[in-house]
C-alpha atoms as a PDB file:
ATOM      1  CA  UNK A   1     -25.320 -26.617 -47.559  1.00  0.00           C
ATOM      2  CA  UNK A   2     -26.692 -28.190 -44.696  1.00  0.00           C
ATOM      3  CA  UNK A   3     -23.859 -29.298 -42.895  1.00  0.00           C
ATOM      4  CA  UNK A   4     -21.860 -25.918 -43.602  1.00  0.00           C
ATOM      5  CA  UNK A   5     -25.428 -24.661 -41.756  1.00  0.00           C
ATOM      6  CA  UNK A   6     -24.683 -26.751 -38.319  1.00  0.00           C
ATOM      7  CA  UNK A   7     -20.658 -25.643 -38.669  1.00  0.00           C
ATOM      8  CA  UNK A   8     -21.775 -21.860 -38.460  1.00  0.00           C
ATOM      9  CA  UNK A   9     -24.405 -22.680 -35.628  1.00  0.00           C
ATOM     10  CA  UNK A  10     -21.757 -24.891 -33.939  1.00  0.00           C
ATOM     11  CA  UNK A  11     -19.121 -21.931 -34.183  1.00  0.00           C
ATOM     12  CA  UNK A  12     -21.993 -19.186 -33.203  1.00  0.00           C
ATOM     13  CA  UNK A  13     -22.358 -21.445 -29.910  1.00  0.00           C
ATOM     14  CA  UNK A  14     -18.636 -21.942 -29.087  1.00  0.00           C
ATOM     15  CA  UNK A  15     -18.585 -18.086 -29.564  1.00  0.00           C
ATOM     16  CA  UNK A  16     -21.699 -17.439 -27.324  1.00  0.00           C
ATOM     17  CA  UNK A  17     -20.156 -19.387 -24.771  1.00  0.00           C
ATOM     18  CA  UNK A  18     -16.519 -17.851 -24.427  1.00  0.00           C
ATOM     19  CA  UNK A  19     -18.146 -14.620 -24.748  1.00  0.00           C
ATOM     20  CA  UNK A  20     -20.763 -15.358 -21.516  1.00  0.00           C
ATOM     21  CA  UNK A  21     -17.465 -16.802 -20.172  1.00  0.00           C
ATOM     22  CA  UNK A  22     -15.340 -13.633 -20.545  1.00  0.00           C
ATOM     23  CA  UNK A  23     -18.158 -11.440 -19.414  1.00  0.00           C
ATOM     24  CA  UNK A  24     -18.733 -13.562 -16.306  1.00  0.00           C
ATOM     25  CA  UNK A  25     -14.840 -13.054 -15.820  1.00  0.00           C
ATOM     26  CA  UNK A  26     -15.390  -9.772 -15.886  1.00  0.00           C
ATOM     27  CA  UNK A  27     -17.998  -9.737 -12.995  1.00  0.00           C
ATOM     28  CA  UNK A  28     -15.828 -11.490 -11.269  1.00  0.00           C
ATOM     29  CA  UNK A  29     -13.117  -8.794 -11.175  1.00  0.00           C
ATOM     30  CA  UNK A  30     -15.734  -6.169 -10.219  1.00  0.00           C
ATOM     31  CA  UNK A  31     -16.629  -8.687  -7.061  1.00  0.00           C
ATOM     32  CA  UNK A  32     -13.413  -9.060  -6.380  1.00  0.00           C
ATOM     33  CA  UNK A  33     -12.437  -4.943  -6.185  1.00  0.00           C
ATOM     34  CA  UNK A  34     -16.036  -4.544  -4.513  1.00  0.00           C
ATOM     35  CA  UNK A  35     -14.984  -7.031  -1.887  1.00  0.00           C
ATOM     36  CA  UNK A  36     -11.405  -5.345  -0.862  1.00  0.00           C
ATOM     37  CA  UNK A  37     -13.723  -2.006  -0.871  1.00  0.00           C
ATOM     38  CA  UNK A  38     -15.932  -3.689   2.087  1.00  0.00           C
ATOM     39  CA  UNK A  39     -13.504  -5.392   3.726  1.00  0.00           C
ATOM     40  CA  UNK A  40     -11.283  -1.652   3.930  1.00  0.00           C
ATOM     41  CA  UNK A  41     -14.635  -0.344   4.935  1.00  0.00           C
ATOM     42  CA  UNK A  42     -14.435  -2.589   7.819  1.00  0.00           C
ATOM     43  CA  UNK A  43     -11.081  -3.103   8.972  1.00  0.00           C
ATOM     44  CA  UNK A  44     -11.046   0.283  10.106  1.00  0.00           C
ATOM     45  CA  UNK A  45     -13.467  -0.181  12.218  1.00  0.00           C
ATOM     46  CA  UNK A  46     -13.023  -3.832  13.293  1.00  0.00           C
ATOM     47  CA  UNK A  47     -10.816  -6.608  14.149  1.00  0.00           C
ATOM     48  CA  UNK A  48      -9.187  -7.677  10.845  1.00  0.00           C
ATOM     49  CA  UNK A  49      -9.132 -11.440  12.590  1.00  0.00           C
ATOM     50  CA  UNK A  50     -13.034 -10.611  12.638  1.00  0.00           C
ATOM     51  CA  UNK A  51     -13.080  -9.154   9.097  1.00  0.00           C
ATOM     52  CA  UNK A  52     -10.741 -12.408   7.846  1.00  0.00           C
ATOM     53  CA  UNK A  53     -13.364 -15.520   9.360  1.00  0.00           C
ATOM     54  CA  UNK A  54     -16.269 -13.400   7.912  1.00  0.00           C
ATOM     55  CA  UNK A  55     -15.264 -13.170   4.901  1.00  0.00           C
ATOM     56  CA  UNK A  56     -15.162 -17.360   4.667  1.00  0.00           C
ATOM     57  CA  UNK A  57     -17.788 -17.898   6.801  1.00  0.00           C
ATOM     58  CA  UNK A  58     -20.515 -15.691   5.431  1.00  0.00           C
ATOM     59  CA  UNK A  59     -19.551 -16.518   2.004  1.00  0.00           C
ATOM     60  CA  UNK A  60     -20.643 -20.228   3.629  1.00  0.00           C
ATOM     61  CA  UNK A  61     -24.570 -20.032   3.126  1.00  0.00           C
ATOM     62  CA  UNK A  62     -24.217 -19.214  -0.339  1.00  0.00           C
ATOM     63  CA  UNK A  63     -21.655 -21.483  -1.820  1.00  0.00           C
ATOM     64  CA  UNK A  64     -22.777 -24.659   0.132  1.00  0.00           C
ATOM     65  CA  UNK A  65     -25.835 -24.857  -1.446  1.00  0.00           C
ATOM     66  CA  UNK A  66     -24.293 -25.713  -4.700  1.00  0.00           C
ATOM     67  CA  UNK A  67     -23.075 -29.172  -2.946  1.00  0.00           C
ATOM     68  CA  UNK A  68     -27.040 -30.021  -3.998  1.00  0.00           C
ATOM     69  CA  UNK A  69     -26.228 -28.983  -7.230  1.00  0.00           C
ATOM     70  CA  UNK A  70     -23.174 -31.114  -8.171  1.00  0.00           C
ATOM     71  CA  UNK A  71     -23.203 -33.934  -5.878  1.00  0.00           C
ATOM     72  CA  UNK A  72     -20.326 -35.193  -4.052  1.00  0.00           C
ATOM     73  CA  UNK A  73     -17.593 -36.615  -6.857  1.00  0.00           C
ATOM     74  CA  UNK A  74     -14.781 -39.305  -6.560  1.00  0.00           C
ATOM     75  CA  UNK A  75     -11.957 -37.427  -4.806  1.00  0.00           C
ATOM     76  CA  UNK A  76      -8.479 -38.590  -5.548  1.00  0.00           C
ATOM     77  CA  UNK A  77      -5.527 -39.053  -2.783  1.00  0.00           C
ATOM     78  CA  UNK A  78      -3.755 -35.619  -3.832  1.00  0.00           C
ATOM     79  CA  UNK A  79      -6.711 -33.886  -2.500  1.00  0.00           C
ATOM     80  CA  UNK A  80      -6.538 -34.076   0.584  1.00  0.00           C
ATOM     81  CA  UNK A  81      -2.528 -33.025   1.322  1.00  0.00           C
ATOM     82  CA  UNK A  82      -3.917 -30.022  -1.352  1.00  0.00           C
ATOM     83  CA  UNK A  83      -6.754 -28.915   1.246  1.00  0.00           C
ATOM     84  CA  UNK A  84      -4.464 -29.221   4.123  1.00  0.00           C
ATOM     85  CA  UNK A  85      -1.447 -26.942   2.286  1.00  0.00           C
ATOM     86  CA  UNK A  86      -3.819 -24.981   0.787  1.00  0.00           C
ATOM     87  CA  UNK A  87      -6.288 -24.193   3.309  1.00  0.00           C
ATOM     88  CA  UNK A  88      -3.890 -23.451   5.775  1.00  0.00           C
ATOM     89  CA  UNK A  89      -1.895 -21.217   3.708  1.00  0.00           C
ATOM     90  CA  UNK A  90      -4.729 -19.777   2.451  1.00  0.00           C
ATOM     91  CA  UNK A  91      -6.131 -18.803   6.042  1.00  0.00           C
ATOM     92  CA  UNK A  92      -2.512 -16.881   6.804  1.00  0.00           C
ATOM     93  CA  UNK A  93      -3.392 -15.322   3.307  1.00  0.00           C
ATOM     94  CA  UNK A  94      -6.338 -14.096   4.553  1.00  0.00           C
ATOM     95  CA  UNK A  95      -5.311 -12.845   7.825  1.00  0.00           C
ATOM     96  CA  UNK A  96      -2.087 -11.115   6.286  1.00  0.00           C
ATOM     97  CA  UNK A  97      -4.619  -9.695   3.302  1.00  0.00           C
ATOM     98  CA  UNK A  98      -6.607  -7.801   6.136  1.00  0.00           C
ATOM     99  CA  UNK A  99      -3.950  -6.714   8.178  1.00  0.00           C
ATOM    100  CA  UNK A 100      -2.393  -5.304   4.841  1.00  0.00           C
ATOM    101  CA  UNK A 101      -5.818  -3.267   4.451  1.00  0.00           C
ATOM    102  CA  UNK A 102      -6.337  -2.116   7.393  1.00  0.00           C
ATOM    103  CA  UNK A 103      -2.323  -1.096   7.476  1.00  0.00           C
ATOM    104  CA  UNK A 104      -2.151   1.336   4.104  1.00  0.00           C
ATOM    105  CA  UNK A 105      -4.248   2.664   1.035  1.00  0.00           C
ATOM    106  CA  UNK A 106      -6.051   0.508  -0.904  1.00  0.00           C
ATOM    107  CA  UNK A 107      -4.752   1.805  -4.045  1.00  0.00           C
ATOM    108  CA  UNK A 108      -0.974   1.567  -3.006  1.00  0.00           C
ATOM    109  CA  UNK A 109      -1.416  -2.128  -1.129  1.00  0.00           C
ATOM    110  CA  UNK A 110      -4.110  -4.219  -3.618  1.00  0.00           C
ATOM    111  CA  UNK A 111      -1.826  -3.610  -6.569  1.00  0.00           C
ATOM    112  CA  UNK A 112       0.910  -6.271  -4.994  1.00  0.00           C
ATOM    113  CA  UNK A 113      -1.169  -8.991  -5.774  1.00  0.00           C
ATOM    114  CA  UNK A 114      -0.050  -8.805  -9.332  1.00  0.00           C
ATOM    115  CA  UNK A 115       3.532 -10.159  -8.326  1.00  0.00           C
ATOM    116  CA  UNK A 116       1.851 -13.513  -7.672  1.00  0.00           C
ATOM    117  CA  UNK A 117       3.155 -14.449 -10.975  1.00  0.00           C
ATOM    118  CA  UNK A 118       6.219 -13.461 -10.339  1.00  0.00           C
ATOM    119  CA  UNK A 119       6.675 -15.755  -7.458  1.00  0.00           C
ATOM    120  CA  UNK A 120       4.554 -18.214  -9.803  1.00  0.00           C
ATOM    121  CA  UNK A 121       8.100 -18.962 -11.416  1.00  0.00           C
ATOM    122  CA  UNK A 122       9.123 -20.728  -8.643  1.00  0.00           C
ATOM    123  CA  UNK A 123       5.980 -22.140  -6.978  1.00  0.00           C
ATOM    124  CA  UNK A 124       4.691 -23.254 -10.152  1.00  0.00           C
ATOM    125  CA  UNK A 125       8.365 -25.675 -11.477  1.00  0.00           C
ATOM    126  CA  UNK A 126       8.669 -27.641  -8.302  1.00  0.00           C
ATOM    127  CA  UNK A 127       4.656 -28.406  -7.251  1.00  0.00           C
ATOM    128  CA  UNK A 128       2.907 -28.953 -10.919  1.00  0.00           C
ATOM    129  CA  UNK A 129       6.228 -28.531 -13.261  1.00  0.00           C
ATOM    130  CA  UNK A 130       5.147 -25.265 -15.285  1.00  0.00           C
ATOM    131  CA  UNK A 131       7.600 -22.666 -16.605  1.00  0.00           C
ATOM    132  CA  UNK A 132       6.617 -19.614 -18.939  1.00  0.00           C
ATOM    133  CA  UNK A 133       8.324 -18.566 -22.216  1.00  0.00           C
ATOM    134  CA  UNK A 134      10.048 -15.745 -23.079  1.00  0.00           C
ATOM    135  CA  UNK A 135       6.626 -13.653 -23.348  1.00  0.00           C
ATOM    136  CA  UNK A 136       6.151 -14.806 -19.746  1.00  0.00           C
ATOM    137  CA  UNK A 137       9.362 -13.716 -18.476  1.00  0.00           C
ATOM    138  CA  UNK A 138       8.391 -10.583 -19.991  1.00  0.00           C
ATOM    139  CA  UNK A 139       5.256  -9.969 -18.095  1.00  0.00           C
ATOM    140  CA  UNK A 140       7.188 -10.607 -15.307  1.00  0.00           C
ATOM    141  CA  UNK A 141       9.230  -7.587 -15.966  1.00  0.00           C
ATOM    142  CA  UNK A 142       6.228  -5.804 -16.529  1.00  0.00           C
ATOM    143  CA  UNK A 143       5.090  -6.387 -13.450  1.00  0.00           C
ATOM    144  CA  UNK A 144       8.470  -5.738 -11.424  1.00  0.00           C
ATOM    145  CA  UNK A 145       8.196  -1.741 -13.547  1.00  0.00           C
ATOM    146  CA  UNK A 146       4.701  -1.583 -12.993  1.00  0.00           C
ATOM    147  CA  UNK A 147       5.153  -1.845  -9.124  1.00  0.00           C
ATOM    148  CA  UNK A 148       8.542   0.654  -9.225  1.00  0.00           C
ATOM    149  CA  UNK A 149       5.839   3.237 -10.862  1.00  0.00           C
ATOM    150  CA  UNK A 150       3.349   3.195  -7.937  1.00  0.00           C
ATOM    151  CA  UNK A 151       6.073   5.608  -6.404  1.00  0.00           C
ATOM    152  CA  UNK A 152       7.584   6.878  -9.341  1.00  0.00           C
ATOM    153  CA  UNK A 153       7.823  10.092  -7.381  1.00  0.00           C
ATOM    154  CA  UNK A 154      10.013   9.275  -5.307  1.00  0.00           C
ATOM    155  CA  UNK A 155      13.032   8.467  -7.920  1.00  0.00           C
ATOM    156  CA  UNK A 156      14.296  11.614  -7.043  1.00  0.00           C
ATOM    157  CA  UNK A 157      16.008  10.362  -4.119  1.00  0.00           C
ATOM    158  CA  UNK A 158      17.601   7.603  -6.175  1.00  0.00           C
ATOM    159  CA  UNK A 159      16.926   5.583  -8.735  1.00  0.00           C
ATOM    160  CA  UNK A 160      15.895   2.501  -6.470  1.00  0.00           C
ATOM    161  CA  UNK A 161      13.654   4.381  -3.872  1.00  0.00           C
ATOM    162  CA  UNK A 162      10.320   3.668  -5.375  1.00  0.00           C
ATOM    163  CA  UNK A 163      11.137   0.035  -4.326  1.00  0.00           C
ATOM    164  CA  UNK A 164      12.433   0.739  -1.004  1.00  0.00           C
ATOM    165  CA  UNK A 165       9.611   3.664  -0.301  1.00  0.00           C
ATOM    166  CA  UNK A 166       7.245   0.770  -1.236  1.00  0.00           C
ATOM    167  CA  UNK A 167       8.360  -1.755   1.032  1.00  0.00           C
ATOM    168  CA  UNK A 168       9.018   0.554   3.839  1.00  0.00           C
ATOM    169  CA  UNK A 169       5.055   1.091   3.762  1.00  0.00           C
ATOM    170  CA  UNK A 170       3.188  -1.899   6.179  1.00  0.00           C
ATOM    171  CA  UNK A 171       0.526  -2.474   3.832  1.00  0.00           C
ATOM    172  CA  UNK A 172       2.276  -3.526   0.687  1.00  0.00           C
ATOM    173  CA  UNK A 173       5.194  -5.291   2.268  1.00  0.00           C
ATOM    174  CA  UNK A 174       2.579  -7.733   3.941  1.00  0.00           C
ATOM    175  CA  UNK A 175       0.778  -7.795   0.438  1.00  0.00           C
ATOM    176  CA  UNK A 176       3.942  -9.190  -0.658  1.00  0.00           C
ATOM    177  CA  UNK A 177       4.144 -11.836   1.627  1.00  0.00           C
ATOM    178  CA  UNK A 178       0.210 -12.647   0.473  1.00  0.00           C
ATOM    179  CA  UNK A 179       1.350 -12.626  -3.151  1.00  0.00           C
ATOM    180  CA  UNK A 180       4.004 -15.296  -1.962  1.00  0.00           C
ATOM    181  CA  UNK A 181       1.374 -17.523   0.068  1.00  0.00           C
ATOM    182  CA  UNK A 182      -0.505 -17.282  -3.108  1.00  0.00           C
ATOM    183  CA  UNK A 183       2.152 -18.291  -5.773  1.00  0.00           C
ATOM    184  CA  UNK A 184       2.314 -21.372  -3.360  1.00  0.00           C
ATOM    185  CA  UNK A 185      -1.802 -21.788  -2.904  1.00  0.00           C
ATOM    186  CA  UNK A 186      -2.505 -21.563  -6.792  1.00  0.00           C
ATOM    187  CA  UNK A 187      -1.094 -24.508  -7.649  1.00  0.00           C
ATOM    188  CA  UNK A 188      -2.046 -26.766  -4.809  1.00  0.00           C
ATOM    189  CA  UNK A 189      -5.277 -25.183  -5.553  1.00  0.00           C
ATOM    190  CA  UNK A 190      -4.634 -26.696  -9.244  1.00  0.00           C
ATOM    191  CA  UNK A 191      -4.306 -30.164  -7.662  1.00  0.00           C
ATOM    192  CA  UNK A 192      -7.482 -29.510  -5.601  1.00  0.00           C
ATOM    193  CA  UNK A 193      -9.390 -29.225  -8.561  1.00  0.00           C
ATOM    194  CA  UNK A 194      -7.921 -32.273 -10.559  1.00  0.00           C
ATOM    195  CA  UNK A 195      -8.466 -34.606  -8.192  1.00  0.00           C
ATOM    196  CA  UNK A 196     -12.082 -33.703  -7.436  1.00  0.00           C
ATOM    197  CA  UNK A 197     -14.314 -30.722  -9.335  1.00  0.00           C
ATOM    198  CA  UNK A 198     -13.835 -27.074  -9.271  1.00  0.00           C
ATOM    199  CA  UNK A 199     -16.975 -25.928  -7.460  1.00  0.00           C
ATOM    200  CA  UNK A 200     -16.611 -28.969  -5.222  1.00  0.00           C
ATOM    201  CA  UNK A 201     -13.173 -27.371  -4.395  1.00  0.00           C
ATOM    202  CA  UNK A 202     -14.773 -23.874  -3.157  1.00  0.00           C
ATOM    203  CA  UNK A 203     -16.674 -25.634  -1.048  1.00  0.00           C
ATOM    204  CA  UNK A 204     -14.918 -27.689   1.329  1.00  0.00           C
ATOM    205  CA  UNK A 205     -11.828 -25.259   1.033  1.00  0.00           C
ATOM    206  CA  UNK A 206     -14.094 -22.634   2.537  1.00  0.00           C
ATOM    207  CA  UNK A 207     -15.669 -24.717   5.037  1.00  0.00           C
ATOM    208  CA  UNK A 208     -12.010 -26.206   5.671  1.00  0.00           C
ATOM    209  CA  UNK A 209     -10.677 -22.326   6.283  1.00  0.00           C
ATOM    210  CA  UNK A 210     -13.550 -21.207   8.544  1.00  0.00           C
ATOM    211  CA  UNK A 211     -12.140 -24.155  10.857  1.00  0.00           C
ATOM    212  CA  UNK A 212      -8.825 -22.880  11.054  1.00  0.00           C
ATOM    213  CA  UNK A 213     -10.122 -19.803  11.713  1.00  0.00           C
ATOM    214  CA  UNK A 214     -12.488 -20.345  14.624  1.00  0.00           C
ATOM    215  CA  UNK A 215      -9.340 -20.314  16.837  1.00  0.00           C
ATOM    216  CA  UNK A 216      -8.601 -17.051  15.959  1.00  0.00           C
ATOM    217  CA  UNK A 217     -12.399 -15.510  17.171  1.00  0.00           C
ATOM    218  CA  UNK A 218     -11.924 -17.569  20.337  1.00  0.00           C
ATOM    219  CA  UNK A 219      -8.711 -16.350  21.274  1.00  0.00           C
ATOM    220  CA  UNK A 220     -10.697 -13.085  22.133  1.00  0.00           C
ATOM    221  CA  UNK A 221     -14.060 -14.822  22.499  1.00  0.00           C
ATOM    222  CA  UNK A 222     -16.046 -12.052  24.034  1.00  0.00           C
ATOM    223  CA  UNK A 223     -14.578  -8.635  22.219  1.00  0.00           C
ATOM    224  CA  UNK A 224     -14.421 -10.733  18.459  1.00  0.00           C
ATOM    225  CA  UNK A 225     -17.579 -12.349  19.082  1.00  0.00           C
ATOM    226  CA  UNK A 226     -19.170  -8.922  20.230  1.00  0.00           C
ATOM    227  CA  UNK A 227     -17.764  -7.470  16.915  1.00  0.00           C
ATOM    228  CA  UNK A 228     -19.125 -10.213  14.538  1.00  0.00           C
ATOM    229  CA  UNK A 229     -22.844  -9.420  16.258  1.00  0.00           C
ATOM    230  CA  UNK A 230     -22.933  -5.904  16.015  1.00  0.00           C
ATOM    231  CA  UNK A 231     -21.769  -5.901  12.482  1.00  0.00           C
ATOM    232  CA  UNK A 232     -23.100  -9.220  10.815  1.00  0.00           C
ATOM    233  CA  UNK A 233     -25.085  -7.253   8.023  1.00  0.00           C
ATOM    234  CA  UNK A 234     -21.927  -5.656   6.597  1.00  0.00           C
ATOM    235  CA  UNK A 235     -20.188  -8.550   7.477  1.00  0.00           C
ATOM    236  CA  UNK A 236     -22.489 -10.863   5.851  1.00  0.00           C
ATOM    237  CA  UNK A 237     -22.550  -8.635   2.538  1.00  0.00           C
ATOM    238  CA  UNK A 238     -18.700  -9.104   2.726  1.00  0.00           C
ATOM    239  CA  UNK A 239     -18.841 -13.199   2.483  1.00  0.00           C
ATOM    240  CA  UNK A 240     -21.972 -12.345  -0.104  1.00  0.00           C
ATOM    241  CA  UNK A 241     -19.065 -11.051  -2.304  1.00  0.00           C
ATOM    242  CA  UNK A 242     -16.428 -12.943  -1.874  1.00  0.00           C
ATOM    243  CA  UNK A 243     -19.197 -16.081  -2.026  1.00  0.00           C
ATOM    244  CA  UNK A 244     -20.180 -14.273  -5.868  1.00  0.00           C
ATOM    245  CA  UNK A 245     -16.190 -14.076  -7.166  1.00  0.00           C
ATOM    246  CA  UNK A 246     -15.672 -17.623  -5.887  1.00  0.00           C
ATOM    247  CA  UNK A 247     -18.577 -18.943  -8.053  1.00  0.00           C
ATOM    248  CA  UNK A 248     -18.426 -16.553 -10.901  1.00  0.00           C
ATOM    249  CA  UNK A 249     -14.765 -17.232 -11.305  1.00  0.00           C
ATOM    250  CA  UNK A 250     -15.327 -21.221 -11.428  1.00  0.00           C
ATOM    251  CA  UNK A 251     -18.145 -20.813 -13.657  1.00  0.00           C
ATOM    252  CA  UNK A 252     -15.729 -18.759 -15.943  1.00  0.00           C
ATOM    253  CA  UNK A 253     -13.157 -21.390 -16.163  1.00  0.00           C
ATOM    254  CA  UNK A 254     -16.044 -23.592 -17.014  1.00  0.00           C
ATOM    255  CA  UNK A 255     -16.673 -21.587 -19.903  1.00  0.00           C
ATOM    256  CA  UNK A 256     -13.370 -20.131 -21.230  1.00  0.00           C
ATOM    257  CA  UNK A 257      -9.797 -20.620 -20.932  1.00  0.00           C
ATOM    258  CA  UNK A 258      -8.556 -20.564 -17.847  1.00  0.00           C
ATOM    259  CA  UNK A 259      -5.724 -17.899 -18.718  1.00  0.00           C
ATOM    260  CA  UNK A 260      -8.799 -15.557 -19.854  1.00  0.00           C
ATOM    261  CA  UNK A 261     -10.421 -15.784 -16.449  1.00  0.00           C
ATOM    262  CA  UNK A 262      -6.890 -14.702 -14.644  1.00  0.00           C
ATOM    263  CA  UNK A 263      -5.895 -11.722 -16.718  1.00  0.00           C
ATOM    264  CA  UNK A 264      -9.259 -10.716 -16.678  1.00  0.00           C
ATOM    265  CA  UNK A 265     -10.014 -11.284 -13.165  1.00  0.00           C
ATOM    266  CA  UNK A 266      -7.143  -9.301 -11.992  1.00  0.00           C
ATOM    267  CA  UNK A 267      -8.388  -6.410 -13.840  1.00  0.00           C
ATOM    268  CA  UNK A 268      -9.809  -5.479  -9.842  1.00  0.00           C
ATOM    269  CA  UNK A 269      -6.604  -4.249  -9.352  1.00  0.00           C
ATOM    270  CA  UNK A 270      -7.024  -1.262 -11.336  1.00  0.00           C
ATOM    271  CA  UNK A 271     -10.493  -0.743  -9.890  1.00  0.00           C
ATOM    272  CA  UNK A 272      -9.147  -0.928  -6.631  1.00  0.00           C
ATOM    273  CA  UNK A 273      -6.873   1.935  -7.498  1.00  0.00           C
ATOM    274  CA  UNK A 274      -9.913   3.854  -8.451  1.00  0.00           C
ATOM    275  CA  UNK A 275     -12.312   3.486  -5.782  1.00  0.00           C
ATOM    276  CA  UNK A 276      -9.537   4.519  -3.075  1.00  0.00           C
ATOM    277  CA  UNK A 277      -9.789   7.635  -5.329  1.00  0.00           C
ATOM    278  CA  UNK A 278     -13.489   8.021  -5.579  1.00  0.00           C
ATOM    279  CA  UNK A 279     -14.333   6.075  -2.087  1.00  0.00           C
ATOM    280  CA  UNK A 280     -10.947   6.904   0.269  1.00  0.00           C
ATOM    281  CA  UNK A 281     -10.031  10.111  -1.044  1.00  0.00           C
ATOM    282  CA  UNK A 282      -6.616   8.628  -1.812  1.00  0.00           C
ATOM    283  CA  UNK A 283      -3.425  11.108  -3.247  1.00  0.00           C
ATOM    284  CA  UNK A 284      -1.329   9.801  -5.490  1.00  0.00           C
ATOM    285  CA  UNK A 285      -3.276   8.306  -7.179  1.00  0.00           C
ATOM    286  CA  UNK A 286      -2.330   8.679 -11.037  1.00  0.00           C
ATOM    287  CA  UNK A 287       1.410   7.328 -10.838  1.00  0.00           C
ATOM    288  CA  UNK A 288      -0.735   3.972  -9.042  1.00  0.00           C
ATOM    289  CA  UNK A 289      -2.825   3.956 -11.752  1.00  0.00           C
ATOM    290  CA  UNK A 290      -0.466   3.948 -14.443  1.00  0.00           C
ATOM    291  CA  UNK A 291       1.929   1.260 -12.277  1.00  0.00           C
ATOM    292  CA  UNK A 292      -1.695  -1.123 -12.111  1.00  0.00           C
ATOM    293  CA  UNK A 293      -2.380  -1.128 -15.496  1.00  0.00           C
ATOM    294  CA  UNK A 294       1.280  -1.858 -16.480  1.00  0.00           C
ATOM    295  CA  UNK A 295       1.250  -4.634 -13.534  1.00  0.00           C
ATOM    296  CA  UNK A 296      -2.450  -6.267 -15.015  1.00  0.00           C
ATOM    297  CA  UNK A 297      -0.580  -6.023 -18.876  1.00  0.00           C
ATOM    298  CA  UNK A 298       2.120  -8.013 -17.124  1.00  0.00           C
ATOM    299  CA  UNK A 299      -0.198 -10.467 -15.297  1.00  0.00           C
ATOM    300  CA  UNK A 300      -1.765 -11.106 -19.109  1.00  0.00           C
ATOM    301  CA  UNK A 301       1.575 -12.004 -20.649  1.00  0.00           C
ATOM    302  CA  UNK A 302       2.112 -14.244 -18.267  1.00  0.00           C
ATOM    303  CA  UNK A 303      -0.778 -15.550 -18.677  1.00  0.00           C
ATOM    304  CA  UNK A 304      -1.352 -16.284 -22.392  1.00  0.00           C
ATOM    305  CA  UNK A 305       2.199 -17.502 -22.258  1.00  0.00           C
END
């Protein structure tokens, strides 16, 4: 009786903990569509080379701290060719994701993130030797409809010029190229984390990626610098955000599967699609809705594949 006592209480723990995991995964997502909201906010209004070093550097003063935390562990040799592929991938990611914002609508450009997956297919065999199943390949499908219904409308004029009305639009066609650096980044990012800790990761690829970036504020010292003065409180509660989904989503992982955390997480890309509604006044926006959740379905076959 006893010991069929502990099993429950042992089972009633394991529970607890996926379920704080899941939740926290969820949190992350909202960061995450919260953050694009900000950084749209202030792309408009400043340099998106401004709005890209921000974003990693004031996320700085609130992820470094957790260095105290955790220590420094044993870091393996893959670790550092990961930082150097990743972080400098990562920081034409970054510049590419603003420009991408600043370029179209929120609702019509965050959405393009989903195809990471897609591109995952080749990324993912050659750096860390993962291929989906059949279930995967049928995400992936999802995903490819999903995006042709963000312009359903415009089927009219041929069956595929959804696609091309897509990619004719700035802001999605350099989303693309971000889903692409990120298909490549998520798996050295994998390799980060093996051959050192996952929150030890954040840190030094953030601090690494503020580095690279510093070049970029130079280039136009006085006009970028001038920028990041006048508007270091909304700046600052941009890094705040992306500093909370960083930490959030490696506290997930600690928690839950890993594949939980992902399809959740990109849940942001249907709240995305609604706050360029509520926030941006965006048209269109049913037909993007429908294509998002159909792209996020996708993204969650892939992932429990």
């Amino acid at each position: 009786m006893l010991v069929w006592e502990e099993g429950n209480l042992l089972k009633s723990q394991v529970f607890f903990i996926c379920m704080l995991g899941i939740i926290l995964a969820l949190f992350t997502a909202f960061f995450e569509s919260i953050k694009d909201v900000l950084s749209k906010k202030n792309v408009k209004n400043i340099d998106e080379y401004v709005v890209a070093f921000s974003l990693m550097f004031f996320a700085l003063p609130f992820v470094t701290p957790i260095l105290f935390w955790i220590g420094i562990p044993v870091v393996e040799n893959q670790f550092w060719k990961a930082l150097v592929i990743s972080g400098t991938l990562n920081v034409l990611a970054i510049i590419l994701y603003m420009k991408a914002l600043k370029a179209s609508d929120l609702s019509i450009t965050i959405p393009m993130v989903a195809f990471t997956p897609l591109f995952l297919l080749v990324a993912s065999p050659l750096i860390v030797g993962e291929f989906p199943n059949s279930v995967g390949l049928m995400g992936v499908l999802l995903i490819v409809f999903g995006s042709y219904t963000l312009n359903i409308k415009q089927r009219k004029n041929g069956f595929l010029s959804p696609f091309k009305s897509l990619l004719r639009e700035k802001g999605p066609r350099l989303m693309l190229g971000v889903a692409i650096l990120y298909s490549i980044t998520a798996s050295y990012d994998k390799v980060g984390v093996q051959a050192s800790s996952p929150l030890f990761w954040i840190v030094i690829k953030s601090l690494f990626m503020v580095l690279l970036l510093i070049p970029f504020v130079l280039s136009k010292r006085k006009q970028r610098i001038k920028q990041i003065c006048f508007n270091w409180k909304l700046l600052l509660l941009v890094g705040f955000f992306m500093a909370l989904v960083m930490i959030f989503h490696m506290t997930a992982i600690s928690l839950t599967l890993v594949t939980y955390v992902i399809a959740i997480k990109r849940t942001s890309v249907i709240m995305s699609v609604l706050w360029g509604a509520i926030i941006f006044k965006e048209k269109g926006i049913k037909e993007r809705l429908v294509g998002a959740v159909i792209m996020v379905l996708g993204v969650v076959l892939i992932v429990l594949s």
